[in-house]
Protein backbone atom coordinates (compact mmCIF):
# COMPACT_ATOMS: atom_id res chain seq x y z
CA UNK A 1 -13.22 -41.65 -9.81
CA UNK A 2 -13.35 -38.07 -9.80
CA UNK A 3 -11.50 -35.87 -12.85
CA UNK A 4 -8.92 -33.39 -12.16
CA UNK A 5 -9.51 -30.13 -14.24
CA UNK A 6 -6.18 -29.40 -15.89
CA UNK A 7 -5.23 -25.96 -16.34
CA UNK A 8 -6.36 -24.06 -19.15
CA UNK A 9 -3.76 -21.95 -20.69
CA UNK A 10 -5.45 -18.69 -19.52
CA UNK A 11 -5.10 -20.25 -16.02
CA UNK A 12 -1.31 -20.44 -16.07
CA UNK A 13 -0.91 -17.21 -17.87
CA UNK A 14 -2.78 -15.48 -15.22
CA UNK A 15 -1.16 -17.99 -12.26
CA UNK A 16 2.66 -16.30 -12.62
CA UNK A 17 1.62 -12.99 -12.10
CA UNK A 18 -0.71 -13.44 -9.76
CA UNK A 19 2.10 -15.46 -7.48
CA UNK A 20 4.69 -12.82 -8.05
CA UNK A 21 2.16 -10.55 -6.05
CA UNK A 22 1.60 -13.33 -3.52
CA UNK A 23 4.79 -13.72 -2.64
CA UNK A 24 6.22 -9.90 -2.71
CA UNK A 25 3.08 -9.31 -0.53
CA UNK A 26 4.62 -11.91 1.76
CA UNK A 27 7.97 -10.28 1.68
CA UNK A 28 6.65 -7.15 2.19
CA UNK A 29 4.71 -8.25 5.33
CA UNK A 30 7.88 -9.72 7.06
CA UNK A 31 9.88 -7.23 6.22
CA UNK A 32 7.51 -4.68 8.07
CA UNK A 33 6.77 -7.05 10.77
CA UNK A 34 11.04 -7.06 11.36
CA UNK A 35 11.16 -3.17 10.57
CA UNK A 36 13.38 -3.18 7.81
CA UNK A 37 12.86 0.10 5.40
CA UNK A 38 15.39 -1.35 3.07
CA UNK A 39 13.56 -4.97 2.81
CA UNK A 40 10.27 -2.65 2.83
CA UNK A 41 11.57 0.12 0.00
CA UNK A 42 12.58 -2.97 -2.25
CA UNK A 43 9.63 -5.18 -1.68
CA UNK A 44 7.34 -2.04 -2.19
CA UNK A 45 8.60 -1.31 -5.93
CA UNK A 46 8.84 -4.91 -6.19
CA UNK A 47 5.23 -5.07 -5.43
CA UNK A 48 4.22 -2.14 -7.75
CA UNK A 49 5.98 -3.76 -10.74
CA UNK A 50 3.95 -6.72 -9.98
CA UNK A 51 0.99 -5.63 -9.47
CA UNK A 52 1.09 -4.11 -12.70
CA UNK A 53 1.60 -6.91 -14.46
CA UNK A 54 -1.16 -8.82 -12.68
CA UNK A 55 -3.81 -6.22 -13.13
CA UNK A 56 -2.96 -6.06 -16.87
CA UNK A 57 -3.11 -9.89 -17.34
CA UNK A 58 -6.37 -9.75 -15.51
CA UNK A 59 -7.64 -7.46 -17.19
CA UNK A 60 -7.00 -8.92 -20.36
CA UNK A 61 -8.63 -11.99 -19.39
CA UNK A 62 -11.35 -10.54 -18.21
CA UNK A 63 -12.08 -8.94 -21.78
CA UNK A 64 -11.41 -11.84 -23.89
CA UNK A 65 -13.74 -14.61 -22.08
CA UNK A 66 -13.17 -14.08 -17.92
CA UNK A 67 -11.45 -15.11 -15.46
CA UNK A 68 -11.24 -18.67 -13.48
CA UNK A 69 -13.36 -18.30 -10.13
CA UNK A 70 -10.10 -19.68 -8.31
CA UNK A 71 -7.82 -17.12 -9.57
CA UNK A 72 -10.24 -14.32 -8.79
CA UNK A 73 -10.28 -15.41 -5.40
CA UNK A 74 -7.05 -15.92 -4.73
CA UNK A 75 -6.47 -11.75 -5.99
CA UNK A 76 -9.48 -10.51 -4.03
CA UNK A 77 -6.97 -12.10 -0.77
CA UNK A 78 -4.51 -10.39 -2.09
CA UNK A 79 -6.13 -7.43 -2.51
CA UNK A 80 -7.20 -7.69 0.94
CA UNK A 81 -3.74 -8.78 2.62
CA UNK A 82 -2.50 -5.25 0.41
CA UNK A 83 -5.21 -3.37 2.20
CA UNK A 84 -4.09 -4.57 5.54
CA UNK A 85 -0.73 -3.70 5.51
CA UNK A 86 -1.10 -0.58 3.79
CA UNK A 87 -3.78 0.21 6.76
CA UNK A 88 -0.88 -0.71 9.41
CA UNK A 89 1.66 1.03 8.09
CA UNK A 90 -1.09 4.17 8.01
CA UNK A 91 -1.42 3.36 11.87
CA UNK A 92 2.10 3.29 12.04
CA UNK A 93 2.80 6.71 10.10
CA UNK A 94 0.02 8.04 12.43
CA UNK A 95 1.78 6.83 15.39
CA UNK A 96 4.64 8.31 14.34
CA UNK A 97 3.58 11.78 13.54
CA UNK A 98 1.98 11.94 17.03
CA UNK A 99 5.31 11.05 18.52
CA UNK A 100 7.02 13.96 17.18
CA UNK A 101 4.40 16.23 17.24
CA UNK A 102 4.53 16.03 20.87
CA UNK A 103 9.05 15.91 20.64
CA UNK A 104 8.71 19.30 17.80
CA UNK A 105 5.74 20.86 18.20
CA UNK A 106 4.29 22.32 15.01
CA UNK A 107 2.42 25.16 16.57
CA UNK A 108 4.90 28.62 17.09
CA UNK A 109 5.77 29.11 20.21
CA UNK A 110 4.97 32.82 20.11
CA UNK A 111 8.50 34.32 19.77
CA UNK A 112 9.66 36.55 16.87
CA UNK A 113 10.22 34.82 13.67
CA UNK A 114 12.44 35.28 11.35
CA UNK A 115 11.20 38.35 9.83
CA UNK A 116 11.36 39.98 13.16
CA UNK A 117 7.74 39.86 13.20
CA UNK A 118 5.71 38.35 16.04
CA UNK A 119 4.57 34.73 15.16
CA UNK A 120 0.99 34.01 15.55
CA UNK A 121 -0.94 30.99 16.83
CA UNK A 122 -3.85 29.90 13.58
CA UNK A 123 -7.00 29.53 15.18
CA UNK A 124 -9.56 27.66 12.78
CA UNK A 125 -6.33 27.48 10.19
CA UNK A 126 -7.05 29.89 7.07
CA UNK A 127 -7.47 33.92 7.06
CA UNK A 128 -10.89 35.50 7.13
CA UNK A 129 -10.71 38.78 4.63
CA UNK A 130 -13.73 41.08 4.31
């Protein structure tokens, strides 16, 4: 007969934070996978709050006798599930800005400006003074 290891108190002060993050980062992934920038907006602060919390709580642990192998896991995933998403929505963003740099250029199209002076194309992007 094998014993179950019940959890210590540390465990299931460290447990309710860390499954607020779990399942924000959850929300937070469906609601990109649909689209939704409200769902994403509230999930994101959502997610900040929480993470907050966690990270404190961990940290606390961590000083005053470590934390359960388990639990420590179970936030590197989520650390890595947080890097993946914020890496696609990078992609996306990137996407995005190529989209409408090619729709609005950025680049002057060589016409007066609004000064009345001639606009000029940046080669290299910064001024050269002697």
């Amino acid at each position: 007969m094998t014993a179950i290891a019940s959890p210590t108190p540390l465990s299931a002060e460290l447990e309710a934070p860390l499954l607020a993050v779990e399942s924000t980062l959850n929300q937070l992934g469906d609601a990109l996978a649909r689209r939704d920038a409200a769902a994403i907006e509230q999930h994101a602060a959502e997610l900040h709050q929480h993470l907050a919390r966690a990270v404190q709580s961990f940290g606390e642990a961590a000083r005053s006798g470590g934390v359960p192998a388990a639990l420590r896991n179970r936030l590197v995933r989520a650390g890595g599930l947080l890097a993946a998403q914020r890496e696609s929505l990078a992609r996306g963003n990137a996407s995005l800005d190529r989209a409408l740099d090619v729709l609005i250029p950025s680049e002057p199209t060589g016409l007066y400006g609004a000064g009345g002076k001639a606009e000029r194309r940046s080669l290299g992007g910064g001024s050269y003074t002697a």
